[in-house]
Protein backbone atom coordinates (compact mmCIF):
# COMPACT_ATOMS: atom_id res chain seq x y z
CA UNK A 1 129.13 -91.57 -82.42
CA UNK A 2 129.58 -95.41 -83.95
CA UNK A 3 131.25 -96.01 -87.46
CA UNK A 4 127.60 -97.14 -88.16
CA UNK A 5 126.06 -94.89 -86.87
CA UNK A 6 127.64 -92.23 -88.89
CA UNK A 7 127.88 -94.11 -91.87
CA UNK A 8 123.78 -94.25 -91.91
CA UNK A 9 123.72 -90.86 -90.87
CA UNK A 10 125.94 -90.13 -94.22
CA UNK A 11 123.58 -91.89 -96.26
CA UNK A 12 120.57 -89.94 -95.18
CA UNK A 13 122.52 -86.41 -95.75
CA UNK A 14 123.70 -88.16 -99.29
CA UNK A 15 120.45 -88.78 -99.76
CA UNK A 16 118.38 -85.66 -98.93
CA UNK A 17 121.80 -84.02 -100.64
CA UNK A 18 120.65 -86.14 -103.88
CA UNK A 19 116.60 -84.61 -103.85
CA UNK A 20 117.25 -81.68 -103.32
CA UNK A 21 119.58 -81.21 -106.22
CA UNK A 22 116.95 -82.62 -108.09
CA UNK A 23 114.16 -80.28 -107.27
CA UNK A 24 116.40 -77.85 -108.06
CA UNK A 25 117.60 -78.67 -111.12
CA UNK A 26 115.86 -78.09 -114.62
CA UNK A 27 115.32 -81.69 -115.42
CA UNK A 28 112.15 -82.54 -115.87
CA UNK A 29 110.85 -83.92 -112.31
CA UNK A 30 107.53 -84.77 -110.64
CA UNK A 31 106.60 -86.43 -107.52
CA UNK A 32 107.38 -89.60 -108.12
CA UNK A 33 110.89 -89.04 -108.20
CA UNK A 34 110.32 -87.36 -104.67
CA UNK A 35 108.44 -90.50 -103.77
CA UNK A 36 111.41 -92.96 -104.50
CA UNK A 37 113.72 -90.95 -102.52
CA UNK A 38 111.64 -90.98 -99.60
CA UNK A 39 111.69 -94.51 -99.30
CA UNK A 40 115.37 -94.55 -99.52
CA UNK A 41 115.18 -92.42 -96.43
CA UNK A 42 113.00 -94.49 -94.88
CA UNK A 43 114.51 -97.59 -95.97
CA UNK A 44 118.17 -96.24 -94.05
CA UNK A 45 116.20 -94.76 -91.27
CA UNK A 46 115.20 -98.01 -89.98
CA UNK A 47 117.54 -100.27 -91.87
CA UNK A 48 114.97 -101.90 -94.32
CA UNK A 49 115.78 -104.46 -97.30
CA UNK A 50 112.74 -102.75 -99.16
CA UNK A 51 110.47 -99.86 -99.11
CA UNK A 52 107.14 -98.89 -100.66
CA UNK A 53 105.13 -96.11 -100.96
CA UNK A 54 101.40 -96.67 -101.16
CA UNK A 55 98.91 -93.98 -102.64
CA UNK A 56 95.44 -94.26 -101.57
CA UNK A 57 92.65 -93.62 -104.25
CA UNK A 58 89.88 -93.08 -102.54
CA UNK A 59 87.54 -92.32 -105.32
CA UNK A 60 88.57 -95.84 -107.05
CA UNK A 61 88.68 -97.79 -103.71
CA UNK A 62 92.49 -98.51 -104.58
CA UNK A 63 95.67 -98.36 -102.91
CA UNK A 64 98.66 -98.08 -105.61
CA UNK A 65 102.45 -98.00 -105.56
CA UNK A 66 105.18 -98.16 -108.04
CA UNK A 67 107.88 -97.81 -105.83
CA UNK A 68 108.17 -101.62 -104.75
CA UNK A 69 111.40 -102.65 -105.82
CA UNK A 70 111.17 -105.48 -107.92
CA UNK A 71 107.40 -104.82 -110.10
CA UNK A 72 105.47 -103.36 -111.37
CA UNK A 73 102.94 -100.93 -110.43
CA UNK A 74 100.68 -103.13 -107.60
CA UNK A 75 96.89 -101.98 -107.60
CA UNK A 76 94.88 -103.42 -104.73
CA UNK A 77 91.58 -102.99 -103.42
CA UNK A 78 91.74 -100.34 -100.32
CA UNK A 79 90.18 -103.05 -98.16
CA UNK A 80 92.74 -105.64 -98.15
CA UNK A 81 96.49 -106.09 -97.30
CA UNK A 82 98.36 -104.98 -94.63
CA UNK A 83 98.27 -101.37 -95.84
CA UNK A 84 94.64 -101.55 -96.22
CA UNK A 85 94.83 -102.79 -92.54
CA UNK A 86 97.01 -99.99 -91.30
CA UNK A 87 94.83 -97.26 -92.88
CA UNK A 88 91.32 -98.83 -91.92
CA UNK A 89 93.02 -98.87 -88.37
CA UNK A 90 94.32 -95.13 -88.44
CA UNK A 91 97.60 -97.36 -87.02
CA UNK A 92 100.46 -98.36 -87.32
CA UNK A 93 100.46 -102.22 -88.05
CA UNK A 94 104.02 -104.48 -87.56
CA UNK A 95 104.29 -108.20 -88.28
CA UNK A 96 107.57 -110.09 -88.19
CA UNK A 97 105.87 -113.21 -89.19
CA UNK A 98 104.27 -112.03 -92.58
CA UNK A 99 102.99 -115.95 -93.55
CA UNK A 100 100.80 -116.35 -91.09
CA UNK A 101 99.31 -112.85 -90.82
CA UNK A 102 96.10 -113.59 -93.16
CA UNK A 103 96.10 -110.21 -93.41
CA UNK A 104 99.41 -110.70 -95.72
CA UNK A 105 99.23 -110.74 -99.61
CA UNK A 106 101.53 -112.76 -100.87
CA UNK A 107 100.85 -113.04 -104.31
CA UNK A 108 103.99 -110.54 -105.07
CA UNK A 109 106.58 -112.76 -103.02
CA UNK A 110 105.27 -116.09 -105.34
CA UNK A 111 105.54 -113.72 -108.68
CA UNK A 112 108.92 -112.57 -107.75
CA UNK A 113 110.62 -115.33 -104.88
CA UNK A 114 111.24 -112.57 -102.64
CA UNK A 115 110.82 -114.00 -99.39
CA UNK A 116 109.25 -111.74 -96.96
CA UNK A 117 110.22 -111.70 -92.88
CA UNK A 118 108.68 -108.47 -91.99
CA UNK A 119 106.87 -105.76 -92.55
CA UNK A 120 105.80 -102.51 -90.84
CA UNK A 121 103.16 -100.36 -92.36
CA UNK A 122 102.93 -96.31 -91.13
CA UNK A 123 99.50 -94.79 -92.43
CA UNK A 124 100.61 -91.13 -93.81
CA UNK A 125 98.20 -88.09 -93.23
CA UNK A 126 97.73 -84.62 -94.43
CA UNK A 127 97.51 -81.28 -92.41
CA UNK A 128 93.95 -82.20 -91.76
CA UNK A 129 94.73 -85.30 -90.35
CA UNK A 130 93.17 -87.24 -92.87
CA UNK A 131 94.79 -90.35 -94.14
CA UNK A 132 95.87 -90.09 -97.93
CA UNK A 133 98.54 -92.84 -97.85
CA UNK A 134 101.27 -95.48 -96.14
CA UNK A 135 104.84 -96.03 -96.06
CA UNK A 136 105.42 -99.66 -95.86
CA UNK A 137 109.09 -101.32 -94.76
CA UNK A 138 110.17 -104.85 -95.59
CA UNK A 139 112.66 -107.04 -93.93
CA UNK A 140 114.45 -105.22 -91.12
CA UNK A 141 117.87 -106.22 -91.69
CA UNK A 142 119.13 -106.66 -88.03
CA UNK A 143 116.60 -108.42 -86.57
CA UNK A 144 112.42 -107.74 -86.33
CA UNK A 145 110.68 -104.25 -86.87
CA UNK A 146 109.75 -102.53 -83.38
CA UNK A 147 106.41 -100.24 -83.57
CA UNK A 148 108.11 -97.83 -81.22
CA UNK A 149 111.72 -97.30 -81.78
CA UNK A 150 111.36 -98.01 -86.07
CA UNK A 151 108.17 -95.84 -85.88
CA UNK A 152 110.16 -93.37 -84.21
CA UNK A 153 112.70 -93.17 -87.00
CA UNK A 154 110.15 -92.69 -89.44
CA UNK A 155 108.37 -90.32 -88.60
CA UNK A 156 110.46 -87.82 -90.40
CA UNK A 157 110.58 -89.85 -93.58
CA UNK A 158 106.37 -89.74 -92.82
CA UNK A 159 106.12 -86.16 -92.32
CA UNK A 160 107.91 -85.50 -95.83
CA UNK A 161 105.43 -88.35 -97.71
CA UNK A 162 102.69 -86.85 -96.51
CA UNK A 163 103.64 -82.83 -97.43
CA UNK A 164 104.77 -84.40 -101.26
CA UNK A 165 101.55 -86.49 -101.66
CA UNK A 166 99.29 -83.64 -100.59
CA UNK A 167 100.68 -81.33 -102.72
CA UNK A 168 100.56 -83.62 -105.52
CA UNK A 169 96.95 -83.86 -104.69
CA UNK A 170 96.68 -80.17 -104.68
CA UNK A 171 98.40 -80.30 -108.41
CA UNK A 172 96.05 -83.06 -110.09
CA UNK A 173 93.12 -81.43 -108.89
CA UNK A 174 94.02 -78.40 -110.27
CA UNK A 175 94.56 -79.64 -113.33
CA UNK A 176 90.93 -81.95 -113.53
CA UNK A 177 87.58 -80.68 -114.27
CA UNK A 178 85.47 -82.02 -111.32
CA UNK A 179 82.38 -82.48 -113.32
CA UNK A 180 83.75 -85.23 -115.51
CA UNK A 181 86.81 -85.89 -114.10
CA UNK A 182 88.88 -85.19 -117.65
CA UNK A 183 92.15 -82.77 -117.23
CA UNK A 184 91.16 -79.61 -117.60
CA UNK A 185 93.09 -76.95 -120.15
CA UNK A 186 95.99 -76.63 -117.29
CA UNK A 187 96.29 -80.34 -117.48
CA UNK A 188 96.31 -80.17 -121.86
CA UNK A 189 99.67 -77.47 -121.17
CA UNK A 190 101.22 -79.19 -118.83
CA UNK A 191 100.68 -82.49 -120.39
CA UNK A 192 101.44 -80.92 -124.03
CA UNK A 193 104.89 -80.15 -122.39
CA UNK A 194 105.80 -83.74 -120.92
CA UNK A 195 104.02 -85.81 -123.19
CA UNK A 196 103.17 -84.47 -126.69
CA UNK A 197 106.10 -82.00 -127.20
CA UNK A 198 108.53 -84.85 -127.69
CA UNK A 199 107.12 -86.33 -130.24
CA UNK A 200 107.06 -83.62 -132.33
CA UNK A 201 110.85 -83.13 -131.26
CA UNK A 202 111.32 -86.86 -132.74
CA UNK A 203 109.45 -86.35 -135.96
CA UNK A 204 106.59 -88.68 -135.18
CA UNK A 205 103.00 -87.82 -135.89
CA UNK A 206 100.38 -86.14 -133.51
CA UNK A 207 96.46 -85.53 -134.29
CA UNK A 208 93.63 -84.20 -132.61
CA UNK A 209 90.46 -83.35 -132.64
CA UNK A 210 87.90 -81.28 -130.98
CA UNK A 211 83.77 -81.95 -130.58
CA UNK A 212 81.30 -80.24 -129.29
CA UNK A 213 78.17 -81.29 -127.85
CA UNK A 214 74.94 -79.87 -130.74
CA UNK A 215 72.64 -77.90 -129.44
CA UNK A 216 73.94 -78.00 -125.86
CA UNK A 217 71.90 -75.09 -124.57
CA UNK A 218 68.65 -76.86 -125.26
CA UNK A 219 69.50 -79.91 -122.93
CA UNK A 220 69.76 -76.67 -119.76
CA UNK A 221 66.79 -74.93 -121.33
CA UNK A 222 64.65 -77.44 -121.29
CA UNK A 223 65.88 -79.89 -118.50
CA UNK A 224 67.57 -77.76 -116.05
CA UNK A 225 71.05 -77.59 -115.48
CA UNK A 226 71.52 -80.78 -113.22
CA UNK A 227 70.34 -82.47 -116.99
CA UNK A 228 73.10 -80.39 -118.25
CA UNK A 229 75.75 -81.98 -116.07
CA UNK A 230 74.74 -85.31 -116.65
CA UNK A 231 75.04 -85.09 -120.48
CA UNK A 232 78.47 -83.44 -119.42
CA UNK A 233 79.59 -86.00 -117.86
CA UNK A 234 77.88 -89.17 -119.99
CA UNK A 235 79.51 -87.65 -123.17
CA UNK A 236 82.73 -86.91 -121.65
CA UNK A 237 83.12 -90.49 -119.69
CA UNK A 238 82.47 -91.72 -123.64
CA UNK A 239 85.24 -90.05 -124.67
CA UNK A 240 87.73 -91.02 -121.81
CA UNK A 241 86.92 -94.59 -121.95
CA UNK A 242 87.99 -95.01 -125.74
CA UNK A 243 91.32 -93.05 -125.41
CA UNK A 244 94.16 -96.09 -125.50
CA UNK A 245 96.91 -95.60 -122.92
CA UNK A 246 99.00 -93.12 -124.72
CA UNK A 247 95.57 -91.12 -126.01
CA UNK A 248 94.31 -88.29 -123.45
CA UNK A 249 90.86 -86.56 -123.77
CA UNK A 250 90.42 -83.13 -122.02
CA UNK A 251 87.69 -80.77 -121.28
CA UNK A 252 88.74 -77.47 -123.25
CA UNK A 253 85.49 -75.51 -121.79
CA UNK A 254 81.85 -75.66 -121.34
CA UNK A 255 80.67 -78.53 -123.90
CA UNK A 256 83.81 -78.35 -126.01
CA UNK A 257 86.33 -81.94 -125.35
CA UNK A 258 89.51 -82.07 -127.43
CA UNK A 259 91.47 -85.31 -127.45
CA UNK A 260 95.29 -85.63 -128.41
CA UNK A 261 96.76 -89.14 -130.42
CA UNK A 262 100.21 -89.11 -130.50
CA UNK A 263 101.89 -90.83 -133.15
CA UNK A 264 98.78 -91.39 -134.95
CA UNK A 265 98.08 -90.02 -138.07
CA UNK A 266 95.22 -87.73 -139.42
CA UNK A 267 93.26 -90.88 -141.26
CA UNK A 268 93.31 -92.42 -137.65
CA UNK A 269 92.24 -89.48 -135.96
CA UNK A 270 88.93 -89.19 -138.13
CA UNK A 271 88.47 -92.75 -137.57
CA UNK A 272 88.46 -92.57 -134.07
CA UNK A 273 86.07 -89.55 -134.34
CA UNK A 274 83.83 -91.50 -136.52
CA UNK A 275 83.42 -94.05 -134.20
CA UNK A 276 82.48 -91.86 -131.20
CA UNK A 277 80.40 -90.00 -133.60
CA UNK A 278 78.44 -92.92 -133.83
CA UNK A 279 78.59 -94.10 -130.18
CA UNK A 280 77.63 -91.08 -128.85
CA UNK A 281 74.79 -90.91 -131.61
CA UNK A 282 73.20 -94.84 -130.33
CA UNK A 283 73.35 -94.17 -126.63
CA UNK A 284 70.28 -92.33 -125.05
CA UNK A 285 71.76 -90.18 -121.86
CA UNK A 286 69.64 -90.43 -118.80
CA UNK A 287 69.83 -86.86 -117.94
CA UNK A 288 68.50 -86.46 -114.44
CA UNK A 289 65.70 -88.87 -115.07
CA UNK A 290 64.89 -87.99 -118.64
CA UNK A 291 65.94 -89.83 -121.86
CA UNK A 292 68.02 -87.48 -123.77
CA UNK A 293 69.22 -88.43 -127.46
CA UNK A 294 72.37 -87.09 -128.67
CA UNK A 295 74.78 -85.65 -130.94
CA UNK A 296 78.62 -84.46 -131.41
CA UNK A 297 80.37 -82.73 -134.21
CA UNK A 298 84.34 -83.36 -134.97
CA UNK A 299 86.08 -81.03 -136.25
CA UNK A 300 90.03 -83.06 -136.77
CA UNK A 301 93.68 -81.81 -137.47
CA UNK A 302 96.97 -83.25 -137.99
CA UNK A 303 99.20 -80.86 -135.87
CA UNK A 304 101.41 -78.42 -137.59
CA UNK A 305 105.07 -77.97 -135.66
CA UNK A 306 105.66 -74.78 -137.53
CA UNK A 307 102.42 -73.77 -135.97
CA UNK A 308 101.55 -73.04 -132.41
CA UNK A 309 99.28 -74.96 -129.99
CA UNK A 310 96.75 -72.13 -129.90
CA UNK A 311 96.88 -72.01 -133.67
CA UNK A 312 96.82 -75.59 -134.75
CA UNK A 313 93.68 -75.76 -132.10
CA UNK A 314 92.07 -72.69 -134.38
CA UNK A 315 92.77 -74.92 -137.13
CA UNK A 316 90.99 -77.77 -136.00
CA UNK A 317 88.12 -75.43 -134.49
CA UNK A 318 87.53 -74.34 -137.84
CA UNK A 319 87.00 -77.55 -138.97
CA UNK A 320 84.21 -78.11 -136.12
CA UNK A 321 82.25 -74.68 -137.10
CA UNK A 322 82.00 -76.15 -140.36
CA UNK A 323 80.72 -79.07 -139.02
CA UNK A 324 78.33 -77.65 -137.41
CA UNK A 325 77.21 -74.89 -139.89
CA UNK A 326 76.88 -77.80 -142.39
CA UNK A 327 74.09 -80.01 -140.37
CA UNK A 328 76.12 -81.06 -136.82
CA UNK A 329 76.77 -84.83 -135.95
CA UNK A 330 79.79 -85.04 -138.39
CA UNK A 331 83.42 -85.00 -138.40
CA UNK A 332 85.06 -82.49 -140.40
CA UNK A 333 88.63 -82.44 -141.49
């Protein structure tokens, strides 16, 4: 074997040394970590300057990646790029002369002044052979990318992507309500651990509040249950679209929503339910064809770190059976 040879061949056991310690340790992991160290791999396998994973959303139309060295998270349409070639193909696409491919984006290179020389794009699939995804490699360092030898190399680095995406798929959808796409009560746990547990542990404030939709069981009675849905999931994309980035909204069951502030305090919390009191209130719902007025009650709490979750969500519950003993269509706190 070749001093380089084993020297990459090191690498790749330092590296695959370095994730699994990692998945086996009790820090606080998800995929994404997995994600970066698979394009190390791949990045050694073939000898690569840079490597990028690409996620493709196929319910937004998107393909995403936060793993290109250098930025940000990229968003791009699914239908353009050299990714969005590769996966529209079901092939593996390879240029080594990226500036004249007008299949090439390169809006990144003129943000950053990384000059790209080439690229080769592997479309990842799942067990099903669907596509879900695309490791990309930039700037073979010894010379140009080959779609046989480099692809080759890869595959192993592919194999692994595709496993780790599709059982991060598996994860999110477990923890979504398909109706109206809000994280479900598995998502408010395991979000209440990695999001809203610290900052409690640093002192700063965290509110909540949970609605429910009045008289609910009138919209099924009298509409059917397809009506149902549709207020569902009118109400609930409401909700979701006036959470700022650090705000989630969840569906806690049936027509009951709760939504988590962090580091906001209760006065901002009853604001915020205020004002989707009101929006709610002045948008009509067309529920499966039929014009359906409606109303939420709030029922708000500043949480209580000497309390638990399940109480402090009591607490606020409370709040919401007064509102709606009193009349509905207000916020109580």
């Amino acid at each position: 074997m070749s001093q380089n040879n084993e020297k990459n061949l090191d690498a790749i056991y330092d590296i695959c040394d370095r994730l699994y310690t990692d998945m086996c340790s009790n820090k606080k992991t998800d995929h994404s970590i997995t994600f970066s160290y698979i394009t190390e791999l791949g990045k050694t396998l073939v000898g690569a300057d840079r490597a990028s994973f690409w996620k493709w959303d196929k319910v937004r139309h998107e393909l995403w990646t936060t793993s290109a060295t250098g930025t940000d998270k990229i968003v791009i349409p699914d239908t353009t790029g050299l990714v969005g070639k590769a996966l529209k193909e079901q092939r593996v696409v390879v240029t080594n002369d990226p500036y004249n491919d007008p299949n090439f984006n390169s809006a990144v290179d003129k943000k950053t002044g990384y000059v790209t020389k080439s690229i080769l794009v592997m479309p990842i699939a799942d067990v099903n052979g669907e596509f879900i995804g695309a490791l990309q490699m930039i700037n073979k360092l010894d010379g140009a990318f080959d779609d046989r030898t480099d692809v080759r190399c890869l595959s192993l680095a592919a194999i692994v992507c595709g496993i780790t995406l599709e059982s991060e798929t598996f994860l999110e959808n477990s923890q979504h309500d398909k109706l109206t796409k809000l994280r479900n009560r598995m998502g408010f746990y395991s979000d209440f651990a990695k999001k809203y547990a610290p900052v409690i542990e640093s002192g700063k404030p965290l509110s909540l509040f949970i609605c429910d939709i009045d008289k609910f069981k009138s919209v099924n009675d009298t509409y059917g249950h397809n009506a149902g849905d549709a207020v569902l999931s009118f109400v609930a994309g409401i909700i979701m679209r006036s959470c700022s980035p650090e705000q989630c909204a969840y569906r806690w069951g049936g027509e009951e929503f709760i939504m988590m502030m962090p580091e906001t305090e209760l006065e901002g919390c009853v604001a915020k339910a205020e004002n989707l009191r009101r929006t709610i209130q002045d948008s009509p719902c067309d529920a499966d064809g039929n014009i359906v007025k409606l109303t939420v009650s709030f029922g708000c709490r500043k949480f209580d770190p000497a309390m638990s979750i399940e109480d402090n969500i009591s607490a606020a519950d409370e709040h919401l059976y007064t509102a709606k003993e009193t009349g509905r269509n207000k916020v109580v706190f």
